[in-house]
PDB file of N, CA and C in Angstrom:
ATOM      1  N   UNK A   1     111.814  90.197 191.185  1.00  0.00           N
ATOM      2  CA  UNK A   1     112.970  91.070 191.132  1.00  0.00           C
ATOM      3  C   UNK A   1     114.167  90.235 190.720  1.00  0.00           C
ATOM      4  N   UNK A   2     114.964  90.619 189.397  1.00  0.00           N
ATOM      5  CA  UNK A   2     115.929  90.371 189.164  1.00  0.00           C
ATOM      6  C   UNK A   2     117.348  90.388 190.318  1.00  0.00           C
ATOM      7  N   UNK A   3     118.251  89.537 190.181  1.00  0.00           N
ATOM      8  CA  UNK A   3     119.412  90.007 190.871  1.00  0.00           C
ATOM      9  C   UNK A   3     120.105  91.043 190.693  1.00  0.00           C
ATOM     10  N   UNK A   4     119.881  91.635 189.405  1.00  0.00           N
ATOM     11  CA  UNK A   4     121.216  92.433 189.569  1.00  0.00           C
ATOM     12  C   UNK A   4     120.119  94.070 189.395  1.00  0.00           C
ATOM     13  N   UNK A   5     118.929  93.745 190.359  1.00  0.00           N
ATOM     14  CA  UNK A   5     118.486  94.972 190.313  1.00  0.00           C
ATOM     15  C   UNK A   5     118.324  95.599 191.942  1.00  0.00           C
ATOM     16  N   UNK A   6     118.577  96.719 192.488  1.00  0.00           N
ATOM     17  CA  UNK A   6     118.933  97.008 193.302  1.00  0.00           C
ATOM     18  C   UNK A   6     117.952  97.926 194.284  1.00  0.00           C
ATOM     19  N   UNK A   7     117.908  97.992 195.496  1.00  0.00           N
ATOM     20  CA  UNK A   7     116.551  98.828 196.241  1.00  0.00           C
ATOM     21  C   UNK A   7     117.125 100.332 196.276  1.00  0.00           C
ATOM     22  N   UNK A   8     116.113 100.898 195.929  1.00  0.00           N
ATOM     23  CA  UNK A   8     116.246 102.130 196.338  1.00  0.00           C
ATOM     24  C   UNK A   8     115.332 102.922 196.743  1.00  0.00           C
ATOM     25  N   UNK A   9     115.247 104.161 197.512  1.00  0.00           N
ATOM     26  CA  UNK A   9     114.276 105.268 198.091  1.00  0.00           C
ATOM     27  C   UNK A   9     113.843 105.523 196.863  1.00  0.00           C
ATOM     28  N   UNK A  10     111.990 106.290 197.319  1.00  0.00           N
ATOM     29  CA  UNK A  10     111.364 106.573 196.320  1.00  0.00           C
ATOM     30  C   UNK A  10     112.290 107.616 195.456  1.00  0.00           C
ATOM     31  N   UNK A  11     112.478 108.711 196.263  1.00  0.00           N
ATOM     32  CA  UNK A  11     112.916 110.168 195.272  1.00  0.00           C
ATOM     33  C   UNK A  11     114.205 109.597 194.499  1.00  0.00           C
ATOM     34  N   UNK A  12     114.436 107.964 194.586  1.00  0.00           N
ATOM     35  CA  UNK A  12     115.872 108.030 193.608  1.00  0.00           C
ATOM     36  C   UNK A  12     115.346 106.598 191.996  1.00  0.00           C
ATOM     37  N   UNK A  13     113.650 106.916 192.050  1.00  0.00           N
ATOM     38  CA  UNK A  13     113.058 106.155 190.866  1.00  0.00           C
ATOM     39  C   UNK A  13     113.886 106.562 189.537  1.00  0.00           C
ATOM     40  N   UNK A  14     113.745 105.938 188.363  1.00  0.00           N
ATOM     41  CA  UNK A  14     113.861 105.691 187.669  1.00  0.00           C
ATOM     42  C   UNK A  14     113.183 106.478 186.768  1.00  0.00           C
ATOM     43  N   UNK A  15     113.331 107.423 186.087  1.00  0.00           N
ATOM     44  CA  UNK A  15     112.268 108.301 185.473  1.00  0.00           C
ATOM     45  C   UNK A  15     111.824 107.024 184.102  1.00  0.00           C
ATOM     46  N   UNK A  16     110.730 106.757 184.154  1.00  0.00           N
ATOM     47  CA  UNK A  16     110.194 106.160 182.876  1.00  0.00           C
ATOM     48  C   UNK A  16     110.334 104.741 182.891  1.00  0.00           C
ATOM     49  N   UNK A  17     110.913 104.179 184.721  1.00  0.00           N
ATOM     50  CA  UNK A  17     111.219 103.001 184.993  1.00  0.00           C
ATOM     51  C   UNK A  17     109.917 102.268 185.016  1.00  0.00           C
ATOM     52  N   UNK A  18     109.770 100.989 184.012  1.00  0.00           N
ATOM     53  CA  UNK A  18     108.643 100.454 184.424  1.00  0.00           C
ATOM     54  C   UNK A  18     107.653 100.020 185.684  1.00  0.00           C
ATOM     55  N   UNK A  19     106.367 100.154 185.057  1.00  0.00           N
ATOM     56  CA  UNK A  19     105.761  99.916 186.500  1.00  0.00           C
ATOM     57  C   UNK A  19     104.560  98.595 186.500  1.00  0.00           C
ATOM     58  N   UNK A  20     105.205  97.680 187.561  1.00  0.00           N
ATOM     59  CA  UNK A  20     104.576  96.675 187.583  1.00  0.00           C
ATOM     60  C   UNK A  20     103.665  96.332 188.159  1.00  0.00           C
ATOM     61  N   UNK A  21     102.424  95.536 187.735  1.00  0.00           N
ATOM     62  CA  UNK A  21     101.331  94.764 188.482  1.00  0.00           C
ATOM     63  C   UNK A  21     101.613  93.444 189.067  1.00  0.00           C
ATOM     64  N   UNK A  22     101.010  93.241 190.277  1.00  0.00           N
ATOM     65  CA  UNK A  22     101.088  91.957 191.289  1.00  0.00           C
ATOM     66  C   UNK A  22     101.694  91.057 190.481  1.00  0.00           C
ATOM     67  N   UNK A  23     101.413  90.759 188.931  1.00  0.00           N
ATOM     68  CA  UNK A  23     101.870  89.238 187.951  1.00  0.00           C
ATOM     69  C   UNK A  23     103.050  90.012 187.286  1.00  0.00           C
ATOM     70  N   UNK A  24     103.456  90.699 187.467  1.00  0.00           N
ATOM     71  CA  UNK A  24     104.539  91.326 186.969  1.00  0.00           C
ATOM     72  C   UNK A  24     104.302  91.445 185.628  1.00  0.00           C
ATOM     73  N   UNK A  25     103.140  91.841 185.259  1.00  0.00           N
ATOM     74  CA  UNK A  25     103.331  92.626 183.734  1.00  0.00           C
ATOM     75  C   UNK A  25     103.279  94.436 183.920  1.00  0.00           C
ATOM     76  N   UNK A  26     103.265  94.802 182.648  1.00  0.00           N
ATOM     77  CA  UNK A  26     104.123  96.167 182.666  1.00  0.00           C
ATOM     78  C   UNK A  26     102.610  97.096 182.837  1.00  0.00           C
ATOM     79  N   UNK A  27     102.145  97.413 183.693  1.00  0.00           N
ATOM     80  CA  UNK A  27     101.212  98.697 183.594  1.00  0.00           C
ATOM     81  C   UNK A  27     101.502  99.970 182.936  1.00  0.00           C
ATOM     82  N   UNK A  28     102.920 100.425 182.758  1.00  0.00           N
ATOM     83  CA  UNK A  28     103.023 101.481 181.950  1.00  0.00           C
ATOM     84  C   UNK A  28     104.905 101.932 182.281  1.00  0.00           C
ATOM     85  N   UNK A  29     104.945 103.170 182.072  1.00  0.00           N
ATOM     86  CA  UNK A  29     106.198 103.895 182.583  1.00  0.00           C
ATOM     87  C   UNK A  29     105.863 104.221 183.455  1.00  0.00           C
ATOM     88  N   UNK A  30     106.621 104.823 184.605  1.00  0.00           N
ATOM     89  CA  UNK A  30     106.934 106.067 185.531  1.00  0.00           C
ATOM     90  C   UNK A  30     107.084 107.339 185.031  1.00  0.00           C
ATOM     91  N   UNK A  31     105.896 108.236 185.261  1.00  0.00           N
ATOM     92  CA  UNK A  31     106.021 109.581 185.170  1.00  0.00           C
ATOM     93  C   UNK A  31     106.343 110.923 185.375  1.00  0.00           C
ATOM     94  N   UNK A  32     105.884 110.629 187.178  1.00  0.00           N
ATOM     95  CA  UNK A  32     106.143 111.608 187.912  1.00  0.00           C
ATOM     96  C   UNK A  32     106.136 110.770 189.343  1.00  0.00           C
ATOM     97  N   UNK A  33     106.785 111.155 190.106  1.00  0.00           N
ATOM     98  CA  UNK A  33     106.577 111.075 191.362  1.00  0.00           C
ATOM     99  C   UNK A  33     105.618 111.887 192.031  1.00  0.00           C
ATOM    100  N   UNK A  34     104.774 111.332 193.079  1.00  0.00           N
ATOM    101  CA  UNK A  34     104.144 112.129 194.009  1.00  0.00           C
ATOM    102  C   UNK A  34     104.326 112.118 195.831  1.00  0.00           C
ATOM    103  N   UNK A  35     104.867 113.000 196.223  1.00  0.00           N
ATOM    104  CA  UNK A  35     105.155 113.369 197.421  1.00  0.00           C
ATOM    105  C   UNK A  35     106.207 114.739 198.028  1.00  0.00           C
ATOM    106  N   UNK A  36     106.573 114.464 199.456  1.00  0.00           N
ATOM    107  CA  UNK A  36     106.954 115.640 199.631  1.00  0.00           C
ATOM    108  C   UNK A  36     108.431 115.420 199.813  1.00  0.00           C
ATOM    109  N   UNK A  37     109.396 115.882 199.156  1.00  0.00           N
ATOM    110  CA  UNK A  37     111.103 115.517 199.180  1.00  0.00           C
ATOM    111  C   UNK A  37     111.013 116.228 200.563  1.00  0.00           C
ATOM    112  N   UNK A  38     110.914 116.939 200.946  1.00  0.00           N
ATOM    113  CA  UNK A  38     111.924 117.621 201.690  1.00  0.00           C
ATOM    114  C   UNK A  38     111.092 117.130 203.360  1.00  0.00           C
ATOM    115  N   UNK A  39     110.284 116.205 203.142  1.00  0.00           N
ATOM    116  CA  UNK A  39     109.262 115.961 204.572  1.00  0.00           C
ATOM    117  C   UNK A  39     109.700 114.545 204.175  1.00  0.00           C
ATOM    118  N   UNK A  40     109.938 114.199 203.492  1.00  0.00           N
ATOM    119  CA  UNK A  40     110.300 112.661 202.884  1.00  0.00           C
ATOM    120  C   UNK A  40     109.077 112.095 202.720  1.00  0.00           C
ATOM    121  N   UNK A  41     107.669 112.473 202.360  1.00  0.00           N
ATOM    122  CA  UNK A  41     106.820 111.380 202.573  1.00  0.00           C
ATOM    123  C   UNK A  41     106.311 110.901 201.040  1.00  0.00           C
ATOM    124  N   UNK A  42     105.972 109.776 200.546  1.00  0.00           N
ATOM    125  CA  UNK A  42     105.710 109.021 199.277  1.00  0.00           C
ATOM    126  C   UNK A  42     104.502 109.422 199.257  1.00  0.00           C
ATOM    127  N   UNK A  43     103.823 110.402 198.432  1.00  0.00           N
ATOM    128  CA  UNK A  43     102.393 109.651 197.910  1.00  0.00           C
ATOM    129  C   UNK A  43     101.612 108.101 197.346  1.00  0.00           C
ATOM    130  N   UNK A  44     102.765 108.456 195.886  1.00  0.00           N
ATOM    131  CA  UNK A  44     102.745 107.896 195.162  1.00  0.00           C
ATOM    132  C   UNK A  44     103.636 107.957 193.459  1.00  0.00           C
ATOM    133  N   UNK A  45     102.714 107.431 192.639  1.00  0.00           N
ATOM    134  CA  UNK A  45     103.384 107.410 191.663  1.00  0.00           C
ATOM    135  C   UNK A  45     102.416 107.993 190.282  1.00  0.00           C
ATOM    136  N   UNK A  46     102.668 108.578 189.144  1.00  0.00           N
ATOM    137  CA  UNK A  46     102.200 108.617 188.489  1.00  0.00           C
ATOM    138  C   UNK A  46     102.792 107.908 187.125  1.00  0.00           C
ATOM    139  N   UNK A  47     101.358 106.731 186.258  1.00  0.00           N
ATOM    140  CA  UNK A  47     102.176 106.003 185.293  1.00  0.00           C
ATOM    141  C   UNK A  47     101.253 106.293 184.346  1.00  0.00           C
ATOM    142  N   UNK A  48     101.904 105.953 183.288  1.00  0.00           N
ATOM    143  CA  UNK A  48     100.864 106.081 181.717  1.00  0.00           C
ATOM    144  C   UNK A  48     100.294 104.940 181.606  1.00  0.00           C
ATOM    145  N   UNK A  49      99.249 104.861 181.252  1.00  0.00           N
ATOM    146  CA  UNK A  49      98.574 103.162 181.233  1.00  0.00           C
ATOM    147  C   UNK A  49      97.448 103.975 179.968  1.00  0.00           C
ATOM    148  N   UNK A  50      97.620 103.304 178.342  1.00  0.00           N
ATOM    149  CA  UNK A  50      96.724 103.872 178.043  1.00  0.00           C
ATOM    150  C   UNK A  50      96.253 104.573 177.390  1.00  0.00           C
ATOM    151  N   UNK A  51      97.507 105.785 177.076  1.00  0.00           N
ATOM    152  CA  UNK A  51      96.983 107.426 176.932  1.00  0.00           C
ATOM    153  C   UNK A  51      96.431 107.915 177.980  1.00  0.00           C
ATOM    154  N   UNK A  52      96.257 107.287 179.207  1.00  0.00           N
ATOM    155  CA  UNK A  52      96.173 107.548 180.266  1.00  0.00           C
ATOM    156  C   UNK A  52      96.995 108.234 181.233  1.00  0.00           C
ATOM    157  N   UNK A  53      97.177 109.098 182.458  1.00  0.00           N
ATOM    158  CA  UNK A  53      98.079 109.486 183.692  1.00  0.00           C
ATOM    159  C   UNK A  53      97.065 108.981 184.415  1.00  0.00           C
ATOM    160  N   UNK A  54      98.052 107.399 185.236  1.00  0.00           N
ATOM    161  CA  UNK A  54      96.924 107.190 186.560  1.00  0.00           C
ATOM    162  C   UNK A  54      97.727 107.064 187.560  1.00  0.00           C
ATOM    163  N   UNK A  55      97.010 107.875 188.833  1.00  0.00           N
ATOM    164  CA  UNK A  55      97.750 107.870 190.269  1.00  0.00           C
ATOM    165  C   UNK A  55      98.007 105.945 190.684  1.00  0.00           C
ATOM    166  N   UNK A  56      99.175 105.663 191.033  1.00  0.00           N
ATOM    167  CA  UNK A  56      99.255 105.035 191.701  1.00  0.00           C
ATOM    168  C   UNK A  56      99.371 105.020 193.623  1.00  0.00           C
ATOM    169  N   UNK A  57      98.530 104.779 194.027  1.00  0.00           N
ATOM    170  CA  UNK A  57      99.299 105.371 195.637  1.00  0.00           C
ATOM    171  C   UNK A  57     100.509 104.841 195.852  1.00  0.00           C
ATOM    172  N   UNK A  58     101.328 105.412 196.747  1.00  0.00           N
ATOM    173  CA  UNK A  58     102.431 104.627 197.621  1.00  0.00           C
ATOM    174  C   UNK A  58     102.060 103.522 198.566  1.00  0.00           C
ATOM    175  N   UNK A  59     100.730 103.359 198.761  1.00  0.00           N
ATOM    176  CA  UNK A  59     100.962 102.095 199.656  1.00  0.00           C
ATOM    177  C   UNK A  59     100.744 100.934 198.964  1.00  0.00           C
ATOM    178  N   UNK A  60     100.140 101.011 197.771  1.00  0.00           N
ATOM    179  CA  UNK A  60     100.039 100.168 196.734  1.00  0.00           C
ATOM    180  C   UNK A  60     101.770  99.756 196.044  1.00  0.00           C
ATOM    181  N   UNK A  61     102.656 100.440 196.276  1.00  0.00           N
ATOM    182  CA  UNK A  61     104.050 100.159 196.011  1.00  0.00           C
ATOM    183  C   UNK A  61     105.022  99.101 196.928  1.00  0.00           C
ATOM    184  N   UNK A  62     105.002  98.323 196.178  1.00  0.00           N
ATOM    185  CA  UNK A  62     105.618  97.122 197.149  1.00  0.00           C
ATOM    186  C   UNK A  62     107.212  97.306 197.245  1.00  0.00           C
ATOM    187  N   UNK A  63     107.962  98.151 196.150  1.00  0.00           N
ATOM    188  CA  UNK A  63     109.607  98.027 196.581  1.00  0.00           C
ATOM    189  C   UNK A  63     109.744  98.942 194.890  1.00  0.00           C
ATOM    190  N   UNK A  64     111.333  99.707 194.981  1.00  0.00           N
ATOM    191  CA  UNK A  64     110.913 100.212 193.540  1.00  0.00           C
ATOM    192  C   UNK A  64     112.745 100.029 193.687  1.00  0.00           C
ATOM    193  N   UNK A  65     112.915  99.635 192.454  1.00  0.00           N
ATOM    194  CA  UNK A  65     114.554  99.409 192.279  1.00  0.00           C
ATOM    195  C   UNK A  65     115.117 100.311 191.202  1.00  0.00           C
ATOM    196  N   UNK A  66     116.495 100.360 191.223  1.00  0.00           N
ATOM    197  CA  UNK A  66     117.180 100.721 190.301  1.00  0.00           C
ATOM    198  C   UNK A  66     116.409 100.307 188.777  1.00  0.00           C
ATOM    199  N   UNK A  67     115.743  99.145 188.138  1.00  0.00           N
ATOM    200  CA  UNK A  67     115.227  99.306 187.138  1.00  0.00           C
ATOM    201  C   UNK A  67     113.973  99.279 186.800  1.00  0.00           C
ATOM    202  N   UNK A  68     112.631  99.120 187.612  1.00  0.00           N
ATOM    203  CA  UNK A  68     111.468  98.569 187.773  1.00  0.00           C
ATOM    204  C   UNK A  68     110.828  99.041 189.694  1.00  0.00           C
ATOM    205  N   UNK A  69     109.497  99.493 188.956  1.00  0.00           N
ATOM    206  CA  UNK A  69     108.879  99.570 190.398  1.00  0.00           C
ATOM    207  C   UNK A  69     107.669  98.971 190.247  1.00  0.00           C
ATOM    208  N   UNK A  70     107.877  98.269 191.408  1.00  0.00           N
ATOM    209  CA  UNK A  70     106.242  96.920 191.744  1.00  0.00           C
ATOM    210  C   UNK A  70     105.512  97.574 192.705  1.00  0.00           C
ATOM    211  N   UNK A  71     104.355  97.011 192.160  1.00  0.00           N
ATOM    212  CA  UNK A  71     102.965  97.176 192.827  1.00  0.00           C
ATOM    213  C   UNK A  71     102.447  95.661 193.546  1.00  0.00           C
ATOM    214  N   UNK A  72     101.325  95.713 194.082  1.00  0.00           N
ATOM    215  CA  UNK A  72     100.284  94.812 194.562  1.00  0.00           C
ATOM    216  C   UNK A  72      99.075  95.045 194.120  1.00  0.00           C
ATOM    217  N   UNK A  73      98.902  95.578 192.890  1.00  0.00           N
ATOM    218  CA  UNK A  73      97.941  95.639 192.213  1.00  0.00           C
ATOM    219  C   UNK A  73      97.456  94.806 191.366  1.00  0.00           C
ATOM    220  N   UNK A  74      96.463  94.243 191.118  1.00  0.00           N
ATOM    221  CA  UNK A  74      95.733  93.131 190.587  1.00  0.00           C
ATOM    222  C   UNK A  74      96.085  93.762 188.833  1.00  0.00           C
ATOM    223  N   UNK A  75      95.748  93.165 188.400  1.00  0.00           N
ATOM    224  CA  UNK A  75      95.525  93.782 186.508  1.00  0.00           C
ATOM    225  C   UNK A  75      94.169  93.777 186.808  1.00  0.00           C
ATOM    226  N   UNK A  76      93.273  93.574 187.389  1.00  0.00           N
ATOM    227  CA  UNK A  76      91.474  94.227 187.249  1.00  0.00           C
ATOM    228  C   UNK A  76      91.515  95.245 188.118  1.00  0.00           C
ATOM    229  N   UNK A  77      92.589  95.824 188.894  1.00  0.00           N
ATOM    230  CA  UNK A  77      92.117  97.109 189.329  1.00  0.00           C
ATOM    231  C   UNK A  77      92.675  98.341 189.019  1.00  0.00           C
ATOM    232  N   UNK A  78      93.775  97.731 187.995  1.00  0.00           N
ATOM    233  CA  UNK A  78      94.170  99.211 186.982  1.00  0.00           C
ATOM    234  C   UNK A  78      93.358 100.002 186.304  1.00  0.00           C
ATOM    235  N   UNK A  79      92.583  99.454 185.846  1.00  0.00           N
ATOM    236  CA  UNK A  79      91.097 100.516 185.018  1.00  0.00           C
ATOM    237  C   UNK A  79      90.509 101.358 186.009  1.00  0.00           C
ATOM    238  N   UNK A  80      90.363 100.836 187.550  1.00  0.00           N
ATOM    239  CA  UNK A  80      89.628 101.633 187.960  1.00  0.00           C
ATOM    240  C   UNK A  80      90.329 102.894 188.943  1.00  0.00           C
ATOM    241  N   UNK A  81      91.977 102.720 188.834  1.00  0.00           N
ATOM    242  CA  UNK A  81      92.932 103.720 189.554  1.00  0.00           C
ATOM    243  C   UNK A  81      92.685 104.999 188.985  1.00  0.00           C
ATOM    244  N   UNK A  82      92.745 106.324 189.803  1.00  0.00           N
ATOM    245  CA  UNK A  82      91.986 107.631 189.746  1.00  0.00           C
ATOM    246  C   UNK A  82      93.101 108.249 188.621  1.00  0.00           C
ATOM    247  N   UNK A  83      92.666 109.312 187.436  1.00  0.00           N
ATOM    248  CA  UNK A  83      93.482 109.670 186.122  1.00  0.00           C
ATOM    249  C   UNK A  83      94.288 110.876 187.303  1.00  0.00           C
ATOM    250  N   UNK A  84      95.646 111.129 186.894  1.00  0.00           N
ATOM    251  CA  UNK A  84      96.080 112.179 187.740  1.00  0.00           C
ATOM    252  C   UNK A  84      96.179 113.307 186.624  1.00  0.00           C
ATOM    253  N   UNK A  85      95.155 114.153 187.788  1.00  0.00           N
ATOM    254  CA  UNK A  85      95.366 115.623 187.858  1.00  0.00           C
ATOM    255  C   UNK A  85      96.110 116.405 188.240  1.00  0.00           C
ATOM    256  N   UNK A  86      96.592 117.661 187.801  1.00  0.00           N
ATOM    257  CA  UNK A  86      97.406 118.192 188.217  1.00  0.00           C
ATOM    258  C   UNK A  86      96.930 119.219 189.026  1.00  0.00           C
ATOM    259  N   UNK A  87      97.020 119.620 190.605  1.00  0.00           N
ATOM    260  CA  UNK A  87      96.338 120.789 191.256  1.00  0.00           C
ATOM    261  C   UNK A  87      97.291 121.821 190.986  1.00  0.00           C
ATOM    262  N   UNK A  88      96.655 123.019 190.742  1.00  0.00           N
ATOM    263  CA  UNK A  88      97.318 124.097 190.593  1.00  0.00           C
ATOM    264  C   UNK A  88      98.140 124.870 191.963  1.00  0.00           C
ATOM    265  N   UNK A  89      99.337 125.194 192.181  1.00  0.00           N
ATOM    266  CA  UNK A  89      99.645 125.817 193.465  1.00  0.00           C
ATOM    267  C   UNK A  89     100.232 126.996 193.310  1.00  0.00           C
ATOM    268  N   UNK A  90      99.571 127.844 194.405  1.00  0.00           N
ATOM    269  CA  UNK A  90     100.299 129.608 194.223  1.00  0.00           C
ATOM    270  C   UNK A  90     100.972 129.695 195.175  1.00  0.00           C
ATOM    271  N   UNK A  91     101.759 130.877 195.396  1.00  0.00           N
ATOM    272  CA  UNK A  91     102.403 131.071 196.598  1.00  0.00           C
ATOM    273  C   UNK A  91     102.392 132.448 196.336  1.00  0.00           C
ATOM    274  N   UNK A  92     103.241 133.070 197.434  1.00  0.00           N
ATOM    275  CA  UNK A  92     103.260 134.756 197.578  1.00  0.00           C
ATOM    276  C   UNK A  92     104.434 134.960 197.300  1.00  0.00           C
ATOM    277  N   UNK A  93     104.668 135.858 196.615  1.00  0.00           N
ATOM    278  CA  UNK A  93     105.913 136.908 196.377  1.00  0.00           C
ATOM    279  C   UNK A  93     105.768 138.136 196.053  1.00  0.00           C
ATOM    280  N   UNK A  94     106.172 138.936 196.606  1.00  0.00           N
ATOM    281  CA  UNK A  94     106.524 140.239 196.645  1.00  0.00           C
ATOM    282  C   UNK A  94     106.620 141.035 194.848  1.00  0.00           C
ATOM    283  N   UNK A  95     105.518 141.085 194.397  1.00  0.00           N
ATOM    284  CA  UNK A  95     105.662 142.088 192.814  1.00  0.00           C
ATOM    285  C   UNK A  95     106.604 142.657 192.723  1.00  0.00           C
ATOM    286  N   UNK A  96     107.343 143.297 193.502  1.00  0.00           N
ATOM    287  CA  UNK A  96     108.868 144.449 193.188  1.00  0.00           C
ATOM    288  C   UNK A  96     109.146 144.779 194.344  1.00  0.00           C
ATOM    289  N   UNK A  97     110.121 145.626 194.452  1.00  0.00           N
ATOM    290  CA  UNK A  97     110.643 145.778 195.384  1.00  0.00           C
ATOM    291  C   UNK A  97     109.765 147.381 196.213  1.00  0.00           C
ATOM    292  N   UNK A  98     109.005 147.993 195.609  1.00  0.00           N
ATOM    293  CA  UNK A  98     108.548 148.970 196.094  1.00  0.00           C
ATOM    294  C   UNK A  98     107.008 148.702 196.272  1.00  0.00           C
ATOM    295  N   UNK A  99     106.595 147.639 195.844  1.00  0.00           N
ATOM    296  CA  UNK A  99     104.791 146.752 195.765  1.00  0.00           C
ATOM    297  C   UNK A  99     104.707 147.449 197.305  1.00  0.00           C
ATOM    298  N   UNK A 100     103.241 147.518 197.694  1.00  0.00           N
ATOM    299  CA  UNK A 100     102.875 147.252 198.988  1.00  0.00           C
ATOM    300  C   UNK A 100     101.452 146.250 199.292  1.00  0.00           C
ATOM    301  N   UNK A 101     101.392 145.323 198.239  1.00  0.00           N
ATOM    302  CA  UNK A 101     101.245 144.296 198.022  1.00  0.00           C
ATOM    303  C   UNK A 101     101.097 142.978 197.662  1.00  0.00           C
ATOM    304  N   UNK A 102     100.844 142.201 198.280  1.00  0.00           N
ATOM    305  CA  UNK A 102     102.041 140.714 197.732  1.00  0.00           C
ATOM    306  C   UNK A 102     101.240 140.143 196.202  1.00  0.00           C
ATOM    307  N   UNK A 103     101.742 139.696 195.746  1.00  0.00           N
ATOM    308  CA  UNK A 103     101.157 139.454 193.999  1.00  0.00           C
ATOM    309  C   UNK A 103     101.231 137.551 194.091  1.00  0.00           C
ATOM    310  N   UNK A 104     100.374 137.293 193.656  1.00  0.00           N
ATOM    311  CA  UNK A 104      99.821 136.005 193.458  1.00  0.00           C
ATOM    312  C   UNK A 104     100.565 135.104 192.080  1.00  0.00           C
ATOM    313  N   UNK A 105     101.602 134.154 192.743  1.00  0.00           N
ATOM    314  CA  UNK A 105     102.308 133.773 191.482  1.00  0.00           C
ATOM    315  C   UNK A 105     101.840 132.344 191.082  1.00  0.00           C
ATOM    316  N   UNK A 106     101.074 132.101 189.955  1.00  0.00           N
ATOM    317  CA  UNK A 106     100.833 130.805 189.686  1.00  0.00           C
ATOM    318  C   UNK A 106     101.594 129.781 189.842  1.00  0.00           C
ATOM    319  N   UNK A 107     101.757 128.970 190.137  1.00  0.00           N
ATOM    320  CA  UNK A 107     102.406 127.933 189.897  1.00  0.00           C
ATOM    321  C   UNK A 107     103.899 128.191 190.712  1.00  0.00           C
ATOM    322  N   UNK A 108     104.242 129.067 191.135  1.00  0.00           N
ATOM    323  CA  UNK A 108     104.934 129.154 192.245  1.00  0.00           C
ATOM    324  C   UNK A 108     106.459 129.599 191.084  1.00  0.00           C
ATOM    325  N   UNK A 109     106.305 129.668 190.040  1.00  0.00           N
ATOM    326  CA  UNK A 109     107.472 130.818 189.265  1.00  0.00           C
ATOM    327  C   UNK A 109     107.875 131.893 189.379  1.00  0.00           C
ATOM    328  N   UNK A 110     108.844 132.249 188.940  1.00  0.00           N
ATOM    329  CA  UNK A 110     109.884 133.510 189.591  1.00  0.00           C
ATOM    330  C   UNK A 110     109.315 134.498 188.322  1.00  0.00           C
ATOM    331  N   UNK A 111     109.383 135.576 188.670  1.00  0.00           N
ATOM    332  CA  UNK A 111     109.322 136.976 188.230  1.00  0.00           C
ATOM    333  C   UNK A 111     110.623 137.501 187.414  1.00  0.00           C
ATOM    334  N   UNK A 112     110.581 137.543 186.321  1.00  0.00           N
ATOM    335  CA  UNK A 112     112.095 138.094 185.582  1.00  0.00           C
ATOM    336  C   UNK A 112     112.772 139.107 186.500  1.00  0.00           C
ATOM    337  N   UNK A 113     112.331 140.035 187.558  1.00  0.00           N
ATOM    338  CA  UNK A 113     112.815 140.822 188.061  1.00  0.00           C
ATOM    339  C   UNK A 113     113.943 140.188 189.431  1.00  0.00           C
ATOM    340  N   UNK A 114     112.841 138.563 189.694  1.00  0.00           N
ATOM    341  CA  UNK A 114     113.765 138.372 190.661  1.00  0.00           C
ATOM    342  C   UNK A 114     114.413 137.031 190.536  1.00  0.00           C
ATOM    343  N   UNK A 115     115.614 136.814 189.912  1.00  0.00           N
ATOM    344  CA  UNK A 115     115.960 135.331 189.068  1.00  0.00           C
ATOM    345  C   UNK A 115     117.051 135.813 189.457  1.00  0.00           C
TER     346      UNK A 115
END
């Protein structure tokens, strides 16, 4: 870690901030974050390695700064980190206002009726 780079909480990464292995070379960008903001808990990370999306876990994350986030990951065990998938999530909302039953919204998007 450079000096003039600074610690910060996961949810305040670096979108596309590099992501480093144990020898500090570059495994890829930062993609996505994985975890829950509002429970505060880190999964992890998702980086491109590749043409690849591979999960990094959070406990595999050793510190993530204002410009760069490190790992403790070897460079022989990047090949074998799991490709991230995306799980699909629904939730319930109400079809209209006169429905008398609840309608299944993919991905948890709003209904033009209710925006």
């Amino acid at each position: 870690m450079s000096d003039d780079e600074t610690p910060v909480a996961w949810p305040a990464t670096p979108y596309r901030a590099p992501v480093l292995d144990a020898e500090q070379a570059e495994i890829g960008p930062a993609e996505s974050l994985l975890g829950d903001d509002a429970a505060d808990i880190f999964h992890g990370i998702v980086v491109g390695h590749g043409g690849r999306m591979l999960e990094v876990p959070g406990a595999r994350v050793t510190r993530i700064t204002t410009e760069r986030v490190y790992t403790d990951l070897r460079p022989d065990e990047i090949a074998g980190l799991n490709d991230y998938a995306v799980e699909p999530t629904y939730t319930v909302e109400w079809g209209g206002l006169f429905r008398r039953h609840p309608k299944w919204d993919r991905d948890g998007g709003t209904y033009p009726g209710n925006r």
